[in-house]
Protein backbone atom coordinates (compact mmCIF):
# COMPACT_ATOMS: atom_id res chain seq x y z
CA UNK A 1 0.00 0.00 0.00
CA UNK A 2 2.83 2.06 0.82
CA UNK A 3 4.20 1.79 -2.67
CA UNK A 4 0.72 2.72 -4.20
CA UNK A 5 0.68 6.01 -2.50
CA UNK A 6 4.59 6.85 -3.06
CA UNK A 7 3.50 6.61 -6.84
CA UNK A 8 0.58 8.57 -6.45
CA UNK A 9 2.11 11.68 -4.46
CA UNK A 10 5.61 11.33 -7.31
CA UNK A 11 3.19 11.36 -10.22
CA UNK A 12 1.10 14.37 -8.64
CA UNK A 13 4.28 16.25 -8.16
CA UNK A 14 6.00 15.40 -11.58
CA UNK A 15 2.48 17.18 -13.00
CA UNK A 16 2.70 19.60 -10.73
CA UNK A 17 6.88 20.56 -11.49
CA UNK A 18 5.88 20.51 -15.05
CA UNK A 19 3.05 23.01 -15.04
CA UNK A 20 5.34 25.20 -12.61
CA UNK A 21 8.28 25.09 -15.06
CA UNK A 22 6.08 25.89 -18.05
CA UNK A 23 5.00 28.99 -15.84
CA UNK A 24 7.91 30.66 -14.33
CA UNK A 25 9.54 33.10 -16.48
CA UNK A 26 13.45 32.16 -17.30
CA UNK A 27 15.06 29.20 -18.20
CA UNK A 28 13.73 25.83 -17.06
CA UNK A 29 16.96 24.15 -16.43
CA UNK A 30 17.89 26.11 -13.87
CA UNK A 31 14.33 25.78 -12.02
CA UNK A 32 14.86 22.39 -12.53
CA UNK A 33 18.54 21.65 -11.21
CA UNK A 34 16.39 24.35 -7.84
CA UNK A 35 13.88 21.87 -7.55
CA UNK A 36 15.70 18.56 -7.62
CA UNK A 37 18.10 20.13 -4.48
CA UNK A 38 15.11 21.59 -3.17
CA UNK A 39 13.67 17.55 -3.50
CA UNK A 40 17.01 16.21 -2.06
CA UNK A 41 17.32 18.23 0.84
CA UNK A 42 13.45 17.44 1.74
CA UNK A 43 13.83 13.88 1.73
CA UNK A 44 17.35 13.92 3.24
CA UNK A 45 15.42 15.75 6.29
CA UNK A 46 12.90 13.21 6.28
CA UNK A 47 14.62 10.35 6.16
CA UNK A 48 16.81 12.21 9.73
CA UNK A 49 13.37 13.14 10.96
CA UNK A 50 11.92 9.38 10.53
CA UNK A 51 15.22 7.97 12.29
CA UNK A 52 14.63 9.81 15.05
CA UNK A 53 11.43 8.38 15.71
């Protein structure tokens, strides 16, 4: 179940990214190399935050 709903919240945000990067107003590479740090950091502090517990 756990891998259903990974896949469901990745595909939501791969949508999501997309639209954003087709708004924003500059080049999309750069938004993209922000948002894939942006994406790293978050799940490195996750993964600390669900080691904790």
């Amino acid at each position: 179940m756990a891998y259903q709903t990974t896949a469901g919240w990745s595909l939501i945000s791969s949508g999501l990214t997309t639209l954003f990067l087709k708004i924003i107003p500059g080049d999309s590479l750069w938004w993209g190399i922000l948002l894939l740090a942006l994406g790293g950091v978050v799940l490195f502090v996750r993964k600390k935050d669900v080691a904790k517990s």
